[in-house]
C-alpha atoms as a PDB file:
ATOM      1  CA  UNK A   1       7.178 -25.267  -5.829  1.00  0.00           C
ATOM      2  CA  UNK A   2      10.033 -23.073  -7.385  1.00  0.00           C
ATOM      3  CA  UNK A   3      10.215 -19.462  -6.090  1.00  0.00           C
ATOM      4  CA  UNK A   4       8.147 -16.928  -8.295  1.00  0.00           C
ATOM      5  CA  UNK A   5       9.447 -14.058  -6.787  1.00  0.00           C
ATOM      6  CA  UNK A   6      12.490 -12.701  -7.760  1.00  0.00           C
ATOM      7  CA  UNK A   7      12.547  -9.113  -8.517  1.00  0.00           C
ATOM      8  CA  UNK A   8      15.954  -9.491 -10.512  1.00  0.00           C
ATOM      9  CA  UNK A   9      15.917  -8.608 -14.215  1.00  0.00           C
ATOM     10  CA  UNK A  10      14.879 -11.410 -16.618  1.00  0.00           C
ATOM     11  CA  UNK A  11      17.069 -13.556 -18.430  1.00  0.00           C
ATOM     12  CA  UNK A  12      17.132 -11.754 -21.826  1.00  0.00           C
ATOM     13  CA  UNK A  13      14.773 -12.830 -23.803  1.00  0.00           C
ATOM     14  CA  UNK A  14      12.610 -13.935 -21.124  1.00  0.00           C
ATOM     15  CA  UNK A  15       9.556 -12.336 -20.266  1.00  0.00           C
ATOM     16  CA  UNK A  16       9.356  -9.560 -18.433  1.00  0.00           C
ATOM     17  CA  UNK A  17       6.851  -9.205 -15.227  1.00  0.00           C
ATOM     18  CA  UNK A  18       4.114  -6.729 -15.196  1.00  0.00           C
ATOM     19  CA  UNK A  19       3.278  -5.202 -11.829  1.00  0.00           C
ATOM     20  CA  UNK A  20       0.306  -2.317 -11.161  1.00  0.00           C
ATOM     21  CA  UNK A  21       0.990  -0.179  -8.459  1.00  0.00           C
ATOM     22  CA  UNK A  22      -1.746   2.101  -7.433  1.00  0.00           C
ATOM     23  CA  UNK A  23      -0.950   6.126  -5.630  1.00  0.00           C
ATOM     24  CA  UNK A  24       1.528   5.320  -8.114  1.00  0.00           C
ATOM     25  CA  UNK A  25       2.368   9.273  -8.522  1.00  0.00           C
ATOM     26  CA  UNK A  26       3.774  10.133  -5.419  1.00  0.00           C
ATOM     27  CA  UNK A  27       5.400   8.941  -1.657  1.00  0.00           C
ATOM     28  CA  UNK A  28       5.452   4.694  -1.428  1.00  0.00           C
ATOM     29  CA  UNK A  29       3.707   4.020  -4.617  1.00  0.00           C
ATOM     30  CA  UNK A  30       6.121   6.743  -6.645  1.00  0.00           C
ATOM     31  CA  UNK A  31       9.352   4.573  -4.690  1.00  0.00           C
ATOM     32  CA  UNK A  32       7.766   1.154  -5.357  1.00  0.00           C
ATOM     33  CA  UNK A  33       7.609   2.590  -9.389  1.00  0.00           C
ATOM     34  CA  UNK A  34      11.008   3.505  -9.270  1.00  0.00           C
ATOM     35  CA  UNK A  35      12.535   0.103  -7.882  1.00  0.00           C
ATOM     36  CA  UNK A  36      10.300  -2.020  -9.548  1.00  0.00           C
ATOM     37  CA  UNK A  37      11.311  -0.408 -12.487  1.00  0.00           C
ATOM     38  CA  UNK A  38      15.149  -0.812 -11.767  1.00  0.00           C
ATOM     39  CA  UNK A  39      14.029  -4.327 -11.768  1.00  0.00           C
ATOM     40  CA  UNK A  40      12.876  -4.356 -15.426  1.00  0.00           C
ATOM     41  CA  UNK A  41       9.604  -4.769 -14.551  1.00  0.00           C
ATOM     42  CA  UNK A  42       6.595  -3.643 -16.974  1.00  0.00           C
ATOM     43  CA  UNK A  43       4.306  -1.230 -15.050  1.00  0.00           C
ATOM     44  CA  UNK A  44       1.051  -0.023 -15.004  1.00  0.00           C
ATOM     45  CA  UNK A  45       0.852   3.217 -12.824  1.00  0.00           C
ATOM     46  CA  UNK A  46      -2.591   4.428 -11.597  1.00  0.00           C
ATOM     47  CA  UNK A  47      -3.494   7.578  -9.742  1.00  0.00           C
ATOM     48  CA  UNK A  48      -5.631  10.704  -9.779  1.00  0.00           C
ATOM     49  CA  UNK A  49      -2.887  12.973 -11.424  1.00  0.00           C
ATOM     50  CA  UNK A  50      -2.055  12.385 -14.546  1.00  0.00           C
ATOM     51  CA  UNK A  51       0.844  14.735 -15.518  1.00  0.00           C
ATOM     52  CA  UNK A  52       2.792  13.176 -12.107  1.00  0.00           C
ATOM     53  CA  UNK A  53       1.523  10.140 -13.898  1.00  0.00           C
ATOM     54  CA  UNK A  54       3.239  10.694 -17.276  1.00  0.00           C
ATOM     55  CA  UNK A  55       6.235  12.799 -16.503  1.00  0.00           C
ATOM     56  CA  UNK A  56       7.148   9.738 -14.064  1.00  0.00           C
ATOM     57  CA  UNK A  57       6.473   6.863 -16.785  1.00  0.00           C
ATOM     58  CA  UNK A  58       8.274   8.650 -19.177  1.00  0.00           C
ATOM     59  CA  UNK A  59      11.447   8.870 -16.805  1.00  0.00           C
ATOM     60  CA  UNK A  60      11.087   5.000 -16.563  1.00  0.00           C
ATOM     61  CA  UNK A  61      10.561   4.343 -19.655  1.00  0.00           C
ATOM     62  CA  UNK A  62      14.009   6.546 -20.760  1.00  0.00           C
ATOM     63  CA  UNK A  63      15.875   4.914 -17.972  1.00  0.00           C
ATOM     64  CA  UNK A  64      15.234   1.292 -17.588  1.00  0.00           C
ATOM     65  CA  UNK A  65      14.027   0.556 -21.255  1.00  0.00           C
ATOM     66  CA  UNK A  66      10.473  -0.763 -19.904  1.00  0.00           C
ATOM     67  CA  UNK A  67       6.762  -0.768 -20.935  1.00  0.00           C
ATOM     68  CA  UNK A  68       5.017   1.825 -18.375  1.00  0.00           C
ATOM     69  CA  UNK A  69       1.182   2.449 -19.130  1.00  0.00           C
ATOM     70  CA  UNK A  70      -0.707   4.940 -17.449  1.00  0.00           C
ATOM     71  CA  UNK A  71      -3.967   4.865 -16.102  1.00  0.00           C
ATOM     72  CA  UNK A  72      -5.385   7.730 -14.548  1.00  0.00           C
ATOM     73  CA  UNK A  73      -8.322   7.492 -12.727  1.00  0.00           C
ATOM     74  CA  UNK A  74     -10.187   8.854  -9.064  1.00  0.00           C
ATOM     75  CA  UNK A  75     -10.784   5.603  -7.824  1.00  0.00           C
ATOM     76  CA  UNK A  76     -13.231   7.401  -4.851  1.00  0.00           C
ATOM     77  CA  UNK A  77     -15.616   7.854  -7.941  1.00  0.00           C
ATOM     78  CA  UNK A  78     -17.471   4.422  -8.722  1.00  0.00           C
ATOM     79  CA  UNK A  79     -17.694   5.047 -12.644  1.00  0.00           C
ATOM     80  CA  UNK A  80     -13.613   5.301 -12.897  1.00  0.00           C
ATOM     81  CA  UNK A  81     -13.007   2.408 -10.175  1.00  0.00           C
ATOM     82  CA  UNK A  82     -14.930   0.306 -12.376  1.00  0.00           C
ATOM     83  CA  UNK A  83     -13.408   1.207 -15.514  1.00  0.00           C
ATOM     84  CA  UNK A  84      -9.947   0.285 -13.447  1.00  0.00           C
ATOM     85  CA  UNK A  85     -11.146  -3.184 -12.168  1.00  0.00           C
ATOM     86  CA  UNK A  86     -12.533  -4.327 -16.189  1.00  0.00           C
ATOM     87  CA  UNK A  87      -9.212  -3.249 -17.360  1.00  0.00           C
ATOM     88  CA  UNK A  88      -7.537  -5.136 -14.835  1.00  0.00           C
ATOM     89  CA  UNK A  89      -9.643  -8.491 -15.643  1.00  0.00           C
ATOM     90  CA  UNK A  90      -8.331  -8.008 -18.939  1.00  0.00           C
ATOM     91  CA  UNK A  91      -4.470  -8.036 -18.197  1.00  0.00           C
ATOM     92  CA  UNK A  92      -2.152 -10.490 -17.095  1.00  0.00           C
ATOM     93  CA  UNK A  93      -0.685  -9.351 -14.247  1.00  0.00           C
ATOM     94  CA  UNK A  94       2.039 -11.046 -11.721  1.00  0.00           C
ATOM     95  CA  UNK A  95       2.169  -8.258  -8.956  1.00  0.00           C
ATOM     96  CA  UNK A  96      -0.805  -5.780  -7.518  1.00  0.00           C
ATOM     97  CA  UNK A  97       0.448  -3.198  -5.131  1.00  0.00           C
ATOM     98  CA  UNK A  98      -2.927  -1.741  -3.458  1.00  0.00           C
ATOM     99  CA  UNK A  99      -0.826   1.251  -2.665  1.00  0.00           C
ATOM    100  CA  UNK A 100      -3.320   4.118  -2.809  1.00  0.00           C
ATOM    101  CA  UNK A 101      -4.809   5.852   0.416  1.00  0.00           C
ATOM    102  CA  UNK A 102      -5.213   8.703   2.692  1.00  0.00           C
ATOM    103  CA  UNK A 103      -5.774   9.615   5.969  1.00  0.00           C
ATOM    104  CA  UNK A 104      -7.931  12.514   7.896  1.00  0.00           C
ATOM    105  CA  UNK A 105      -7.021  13.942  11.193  1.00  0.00           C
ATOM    106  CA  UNK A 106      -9.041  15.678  14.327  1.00  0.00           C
ATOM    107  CA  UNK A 107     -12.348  14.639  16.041  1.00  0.00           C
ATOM    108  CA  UNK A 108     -14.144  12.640  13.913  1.00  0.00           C
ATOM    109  CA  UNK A 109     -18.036  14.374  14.682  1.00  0.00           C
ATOM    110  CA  UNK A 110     -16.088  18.230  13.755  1.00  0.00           C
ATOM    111  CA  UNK A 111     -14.654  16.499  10.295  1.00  0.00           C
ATOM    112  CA  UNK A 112     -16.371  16.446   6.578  1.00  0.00           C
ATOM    113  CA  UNK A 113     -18.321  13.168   6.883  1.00  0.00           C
ATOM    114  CA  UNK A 114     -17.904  13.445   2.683  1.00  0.00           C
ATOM    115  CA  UNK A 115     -14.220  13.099   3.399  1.00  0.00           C
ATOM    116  CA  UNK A 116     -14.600  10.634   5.290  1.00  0.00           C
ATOM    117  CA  UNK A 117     -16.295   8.770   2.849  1.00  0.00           C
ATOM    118  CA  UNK A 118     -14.302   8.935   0.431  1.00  0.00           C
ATOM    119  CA  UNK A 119     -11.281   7.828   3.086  1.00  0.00           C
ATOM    120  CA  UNK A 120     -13.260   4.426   3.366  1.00  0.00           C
ATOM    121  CA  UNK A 121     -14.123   4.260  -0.258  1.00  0.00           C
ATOM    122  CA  UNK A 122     -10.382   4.484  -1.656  1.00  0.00           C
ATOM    123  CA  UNK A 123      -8.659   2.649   1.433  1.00  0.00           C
ATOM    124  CA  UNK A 124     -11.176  -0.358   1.824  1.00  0.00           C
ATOM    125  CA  UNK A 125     -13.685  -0.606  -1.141  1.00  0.00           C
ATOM    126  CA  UNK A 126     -11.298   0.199  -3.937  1.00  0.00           C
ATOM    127  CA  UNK A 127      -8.464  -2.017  -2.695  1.00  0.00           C
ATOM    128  CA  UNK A 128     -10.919  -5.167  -1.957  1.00  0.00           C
ATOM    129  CA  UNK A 129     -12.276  -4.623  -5.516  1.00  0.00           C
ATOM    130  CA  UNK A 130      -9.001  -4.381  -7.251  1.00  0.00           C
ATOM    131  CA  UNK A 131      -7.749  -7.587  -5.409  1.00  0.00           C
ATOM    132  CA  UNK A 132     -10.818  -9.392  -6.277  1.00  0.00           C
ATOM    133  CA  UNK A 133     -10.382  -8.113 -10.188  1.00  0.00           C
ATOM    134  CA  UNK A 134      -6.548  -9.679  -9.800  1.00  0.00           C
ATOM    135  CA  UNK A 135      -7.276 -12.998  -8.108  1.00  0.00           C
ATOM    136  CA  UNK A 136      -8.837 -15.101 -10.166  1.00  0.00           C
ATOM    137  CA  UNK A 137      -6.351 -15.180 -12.983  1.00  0.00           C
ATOM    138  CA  UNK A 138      -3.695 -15.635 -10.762  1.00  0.00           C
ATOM    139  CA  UNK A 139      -5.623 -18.465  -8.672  1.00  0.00           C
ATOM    140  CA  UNK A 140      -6.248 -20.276 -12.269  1.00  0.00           C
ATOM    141  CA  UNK A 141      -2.175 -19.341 -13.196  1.00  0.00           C
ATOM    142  CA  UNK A 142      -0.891 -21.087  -9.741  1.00  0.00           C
ATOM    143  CA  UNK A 143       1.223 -17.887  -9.241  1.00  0.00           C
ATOM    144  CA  UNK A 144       0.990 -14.282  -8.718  1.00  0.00           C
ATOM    145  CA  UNK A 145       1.498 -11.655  -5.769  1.00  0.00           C
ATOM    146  CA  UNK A 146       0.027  -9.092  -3.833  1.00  0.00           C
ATOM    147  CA  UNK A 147       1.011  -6.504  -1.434  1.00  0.00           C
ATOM    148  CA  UNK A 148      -1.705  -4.136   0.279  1.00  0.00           C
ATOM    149  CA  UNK A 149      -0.529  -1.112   2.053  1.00  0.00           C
ATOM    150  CA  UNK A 150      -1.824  -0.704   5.572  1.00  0.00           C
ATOM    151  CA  UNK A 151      -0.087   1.170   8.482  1.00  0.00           C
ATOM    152  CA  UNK A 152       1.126   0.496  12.041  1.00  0.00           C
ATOM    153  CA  UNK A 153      -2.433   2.376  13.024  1.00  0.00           C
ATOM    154  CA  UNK A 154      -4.111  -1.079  11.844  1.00  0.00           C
ATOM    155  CA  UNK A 155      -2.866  -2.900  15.448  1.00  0.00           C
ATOM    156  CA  UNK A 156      -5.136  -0.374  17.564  1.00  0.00           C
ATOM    157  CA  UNK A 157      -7.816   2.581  17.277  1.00  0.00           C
ATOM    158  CA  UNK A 158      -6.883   5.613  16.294  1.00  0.00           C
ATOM    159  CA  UNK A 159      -8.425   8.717  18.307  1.00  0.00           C
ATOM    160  CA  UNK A 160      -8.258  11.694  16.541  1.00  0.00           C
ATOM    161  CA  UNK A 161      -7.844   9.207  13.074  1.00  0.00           C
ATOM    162  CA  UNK A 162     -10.402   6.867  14.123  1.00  0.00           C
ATOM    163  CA  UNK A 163     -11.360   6.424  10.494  1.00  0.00           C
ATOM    164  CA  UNK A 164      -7.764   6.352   9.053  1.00  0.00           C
ATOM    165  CA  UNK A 165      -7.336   3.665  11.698  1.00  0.00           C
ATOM    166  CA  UNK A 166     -10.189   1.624  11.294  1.00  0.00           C
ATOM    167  CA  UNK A 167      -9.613   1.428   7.288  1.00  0.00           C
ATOM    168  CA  UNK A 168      -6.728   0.342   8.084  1.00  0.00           C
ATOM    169  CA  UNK A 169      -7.379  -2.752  10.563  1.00  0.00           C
ATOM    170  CA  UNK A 170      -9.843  -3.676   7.788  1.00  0.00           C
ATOM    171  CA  UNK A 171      -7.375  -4.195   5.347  1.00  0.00           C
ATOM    172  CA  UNK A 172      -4.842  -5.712   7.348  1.00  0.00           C
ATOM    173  CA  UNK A 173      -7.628  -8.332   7.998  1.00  0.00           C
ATOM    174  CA  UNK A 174      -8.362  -8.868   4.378  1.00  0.00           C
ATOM    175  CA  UNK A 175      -4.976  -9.662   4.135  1.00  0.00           C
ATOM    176  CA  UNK A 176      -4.342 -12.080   6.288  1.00  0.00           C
ATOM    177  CA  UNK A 177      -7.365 -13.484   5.613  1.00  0.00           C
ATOM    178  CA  UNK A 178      -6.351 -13.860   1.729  1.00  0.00           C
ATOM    179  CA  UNK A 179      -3.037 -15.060   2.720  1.00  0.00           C
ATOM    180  CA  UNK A 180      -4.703 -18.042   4.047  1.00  0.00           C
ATOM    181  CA  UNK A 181      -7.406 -18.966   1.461  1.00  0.00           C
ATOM    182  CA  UNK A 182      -4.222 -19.043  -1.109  1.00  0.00           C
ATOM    183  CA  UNK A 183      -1.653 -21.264   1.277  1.00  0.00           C
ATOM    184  CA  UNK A 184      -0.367 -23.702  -0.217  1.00  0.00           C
ATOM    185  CA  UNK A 185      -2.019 -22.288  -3.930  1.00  0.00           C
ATOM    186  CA  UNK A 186       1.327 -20.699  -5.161  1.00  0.00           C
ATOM    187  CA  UNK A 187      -0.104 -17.195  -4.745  1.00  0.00           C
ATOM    188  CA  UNK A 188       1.373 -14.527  -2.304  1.00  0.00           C
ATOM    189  CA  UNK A 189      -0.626 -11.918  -0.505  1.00  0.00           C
ATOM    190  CA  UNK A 190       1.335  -9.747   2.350  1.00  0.00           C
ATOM    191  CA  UNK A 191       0.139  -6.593   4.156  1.00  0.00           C
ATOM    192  CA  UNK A 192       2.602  -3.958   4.790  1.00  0.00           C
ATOM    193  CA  UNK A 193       2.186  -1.827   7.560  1.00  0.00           C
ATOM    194  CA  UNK A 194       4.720   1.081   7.843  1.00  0.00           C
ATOM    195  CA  UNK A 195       5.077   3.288  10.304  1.00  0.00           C
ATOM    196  CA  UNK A 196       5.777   7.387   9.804  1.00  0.00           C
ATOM    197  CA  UNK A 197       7.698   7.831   6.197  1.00  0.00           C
ATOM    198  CA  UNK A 198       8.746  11.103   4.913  1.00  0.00           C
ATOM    199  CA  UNK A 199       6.000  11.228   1.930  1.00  0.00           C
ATOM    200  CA  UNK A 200       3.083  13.902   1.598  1.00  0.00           C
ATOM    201  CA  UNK A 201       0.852  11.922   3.980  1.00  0.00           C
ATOM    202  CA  UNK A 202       1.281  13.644   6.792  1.00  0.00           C
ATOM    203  CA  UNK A 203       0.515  17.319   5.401  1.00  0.00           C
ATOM    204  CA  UNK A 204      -3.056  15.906   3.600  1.00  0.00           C
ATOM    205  CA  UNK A 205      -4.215  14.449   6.851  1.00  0.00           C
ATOM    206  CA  UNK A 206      -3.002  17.469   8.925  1.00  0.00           C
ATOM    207  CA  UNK A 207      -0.575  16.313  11.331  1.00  0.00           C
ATOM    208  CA  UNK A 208       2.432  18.350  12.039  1.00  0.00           C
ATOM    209  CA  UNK A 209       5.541  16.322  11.267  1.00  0.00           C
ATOM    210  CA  UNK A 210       7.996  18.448  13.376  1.00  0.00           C
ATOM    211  CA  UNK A 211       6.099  17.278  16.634  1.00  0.00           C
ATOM    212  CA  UNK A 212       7.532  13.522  15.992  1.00  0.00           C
ATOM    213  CA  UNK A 213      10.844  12.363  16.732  1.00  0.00           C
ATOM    214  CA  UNK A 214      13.516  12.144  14.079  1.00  0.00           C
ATOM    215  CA  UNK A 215      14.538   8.485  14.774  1.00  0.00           C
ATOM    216  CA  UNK A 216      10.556   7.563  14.297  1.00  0.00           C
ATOM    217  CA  UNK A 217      10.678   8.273  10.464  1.00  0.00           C
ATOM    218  CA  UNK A 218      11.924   6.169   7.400  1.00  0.00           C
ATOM    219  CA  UNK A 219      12.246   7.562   4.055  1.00  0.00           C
ATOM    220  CA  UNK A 220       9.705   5.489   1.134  1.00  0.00           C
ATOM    221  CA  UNK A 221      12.607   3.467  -0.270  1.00  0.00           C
ATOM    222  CA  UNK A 222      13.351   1.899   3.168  1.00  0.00           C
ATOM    223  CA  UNK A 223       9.987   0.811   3.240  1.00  0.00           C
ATOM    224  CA  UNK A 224       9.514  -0.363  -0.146  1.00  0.00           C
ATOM    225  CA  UNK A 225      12.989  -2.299   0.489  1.00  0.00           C
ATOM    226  CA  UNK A 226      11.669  -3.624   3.275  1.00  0.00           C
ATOM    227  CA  UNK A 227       8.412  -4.594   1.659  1.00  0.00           C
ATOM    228  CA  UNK A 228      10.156  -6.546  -1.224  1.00  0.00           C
ATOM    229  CA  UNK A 229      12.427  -8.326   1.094  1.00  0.00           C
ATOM    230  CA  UNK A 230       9.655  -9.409   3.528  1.00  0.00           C
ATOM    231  CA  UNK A 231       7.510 -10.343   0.309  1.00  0.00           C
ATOM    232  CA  UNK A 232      10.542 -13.012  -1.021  1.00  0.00           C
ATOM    233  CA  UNK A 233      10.674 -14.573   2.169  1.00  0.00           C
ATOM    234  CA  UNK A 234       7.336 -15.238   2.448  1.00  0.00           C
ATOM    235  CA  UNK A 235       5.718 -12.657   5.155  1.00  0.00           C
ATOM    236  CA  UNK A 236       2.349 -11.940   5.564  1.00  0.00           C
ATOM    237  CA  UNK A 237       2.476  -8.834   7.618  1.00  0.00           C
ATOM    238  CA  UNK A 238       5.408  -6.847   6.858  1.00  0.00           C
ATOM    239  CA  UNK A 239       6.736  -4.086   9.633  1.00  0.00           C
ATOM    240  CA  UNK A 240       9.353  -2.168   8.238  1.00  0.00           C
ATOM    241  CA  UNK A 241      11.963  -0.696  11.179  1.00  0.00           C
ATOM    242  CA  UNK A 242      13.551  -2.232  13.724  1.00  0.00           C
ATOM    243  CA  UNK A 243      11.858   0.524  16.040  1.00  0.00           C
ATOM    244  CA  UNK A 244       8.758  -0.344  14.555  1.00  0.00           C
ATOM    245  CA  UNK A 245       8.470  -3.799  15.254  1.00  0.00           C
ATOM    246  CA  UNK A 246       9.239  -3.258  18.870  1.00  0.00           C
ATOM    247  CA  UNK A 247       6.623  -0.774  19.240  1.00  0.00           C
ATOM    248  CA  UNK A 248       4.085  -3.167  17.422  1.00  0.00           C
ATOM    249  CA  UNK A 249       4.972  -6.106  19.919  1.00  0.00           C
ATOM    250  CA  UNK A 250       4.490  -3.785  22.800  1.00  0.00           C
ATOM    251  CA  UNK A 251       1.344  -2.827  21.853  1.00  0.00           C
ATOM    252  CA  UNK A 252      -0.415  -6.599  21.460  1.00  0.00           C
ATOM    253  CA  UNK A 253       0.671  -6.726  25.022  1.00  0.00           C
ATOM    254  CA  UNK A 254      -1.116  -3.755  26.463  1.00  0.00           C
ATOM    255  CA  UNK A 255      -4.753  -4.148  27.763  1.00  0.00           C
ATOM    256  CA  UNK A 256      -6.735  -2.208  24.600  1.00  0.00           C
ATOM    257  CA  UNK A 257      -7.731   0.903  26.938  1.00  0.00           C
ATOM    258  CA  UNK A 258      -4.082   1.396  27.280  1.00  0.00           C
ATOM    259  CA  UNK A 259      -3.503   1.090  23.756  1.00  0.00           C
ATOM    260  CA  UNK A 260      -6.800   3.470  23.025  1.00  0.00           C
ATOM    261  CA  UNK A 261      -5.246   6.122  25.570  1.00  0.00           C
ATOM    262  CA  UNK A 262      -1.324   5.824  24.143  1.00  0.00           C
ATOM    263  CA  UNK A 263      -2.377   6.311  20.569  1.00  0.00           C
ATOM    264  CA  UNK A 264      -4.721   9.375  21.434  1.00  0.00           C
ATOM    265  CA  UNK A 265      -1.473  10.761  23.031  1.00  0.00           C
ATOM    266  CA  UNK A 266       0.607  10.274  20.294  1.00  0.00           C
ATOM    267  CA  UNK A 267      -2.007  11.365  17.978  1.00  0.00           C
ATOM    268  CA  UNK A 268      -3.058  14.800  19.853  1.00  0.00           C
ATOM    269  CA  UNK A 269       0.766  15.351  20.500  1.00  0.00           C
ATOM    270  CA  UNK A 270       1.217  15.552  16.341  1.00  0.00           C
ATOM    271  CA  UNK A 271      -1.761  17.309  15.751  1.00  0.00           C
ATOM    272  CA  UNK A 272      -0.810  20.359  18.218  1.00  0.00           C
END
């Protein structure tokens, strides 16, 4: 089967590819806009604020020469995730990034269970619906791909972001999962897991990026080059760092009540 990823602009005349990227307005899902775009790719954008929204699709639109829709939409709020998953039954699409997400820090019993809520409803239900409103065209098609944006907290609890962490190992799960129910089926699903990336994460969930280590960090366009590569060549889970990938091999080799008691360090050390 010939290679249907090749995130190079088409031949002209040719089609162009349409991707959706969702937490499309700022941090990895503002990065994987951007390149994408340089890529002469059509884009849908989705995300909560729309005047990031438009101000960055009309950027895109003046610089690459592409089609860039918005959609803006809370996709914690059932009426507007809905909205987003008939629209995307509707449209032919060739690459879902399941980009969107946030995480809460501190003990989980002193933290807003609403919050908390809403943490599982945008990084688990909203992703698994959005891939399910995707897959069935491109499972019909033969072709299509998918890239769901997890973390390095996915490979072991999280105290002190036990529910960031547990979202997490869900959807790395999914992923693999979905990876292989389509082997062999011409479509491509990969989980990418980064590790600490210089976006606005950090300040939402209230950990204090000063307290980690400057050789820890890689900036969103590392990771989304990292992500693109590792999608061509056929990954399903997708570390970016070379730092990163050592630490995640050390940690499937530590009993899990060393792994519980490491991350709590970590964790509590940010968080001071």
């Amino acid at each position: 089967m010939p290679d249907q990823t090749s995130f190079e602009a088409p031949d002209s005349g040719g089609p162009r590819r349409r991707a959706l990227v969702t937490g499309a307005s700022s941090g990895i899902g503002r990065a994987f806009a951007q390149r994408l775009a340089r890529d002469q790719h059509n884009l849908i954008l989705v995300a909560r604020r729309q005047p990031e929204l438009e101000k960055l699709a009309a950027e895109l639109r003046a610089q690459q020469r592409i089609e860039v829709e918005v959609w803006a939409a809370d996709l914690t709020k059932e009426k507007e995730l809905h909205e987003i998953e008939a629209r995307l039954r509707e449209t032919s699409l060739d690459l879902l990034i399941n980009n969107a997400g946030f995480g809460t820090a501190g003990n989980f019993w002193e933290l807003d269970v609403e919050r908390e809520h809403n943490e599982v409803k945008l990084n688990v239900v909203a992703l698994m619906r959005l891939t399910h409103a995707v897959l069935p065209a491109m499972a019909a098609r033969g072709r299509g791909e998918l890239i769901n944006v997890s973390s390095m907290a996915a490979f072991q609890p999280g105290p002190g972001m036990a529910t960031y962490a547990a979202t997490k190992a869900f959807v790395n799960s999914f992923s693999e999962a979905l990876a292989e129910e389509f082997s062999g089926r011409g479509v491509r699903v990969m989980v990418l897991c980064p590790g600490m990336t210089r976006t606005e994460f950090q300040e939402r969930a209230g950990v204090e990026s000063s307290k980690i280590p400057d050789f820890t960090w890689m900036t969103a366009e590392e990771v989304v080059e990292a992500a693109l590569e590792g999608l061509r060549s056929g990954d399903v889970i997708c570390v970016p760092g070379f730092a990163n990938r050592v630490a995640t091999q050390l940690t499937s080799w530590l009993p899990r009540s060393a792994n519980r008691k490491l991350a709590a360090g970590v964790i509590r050390r940010a968080m001071e």
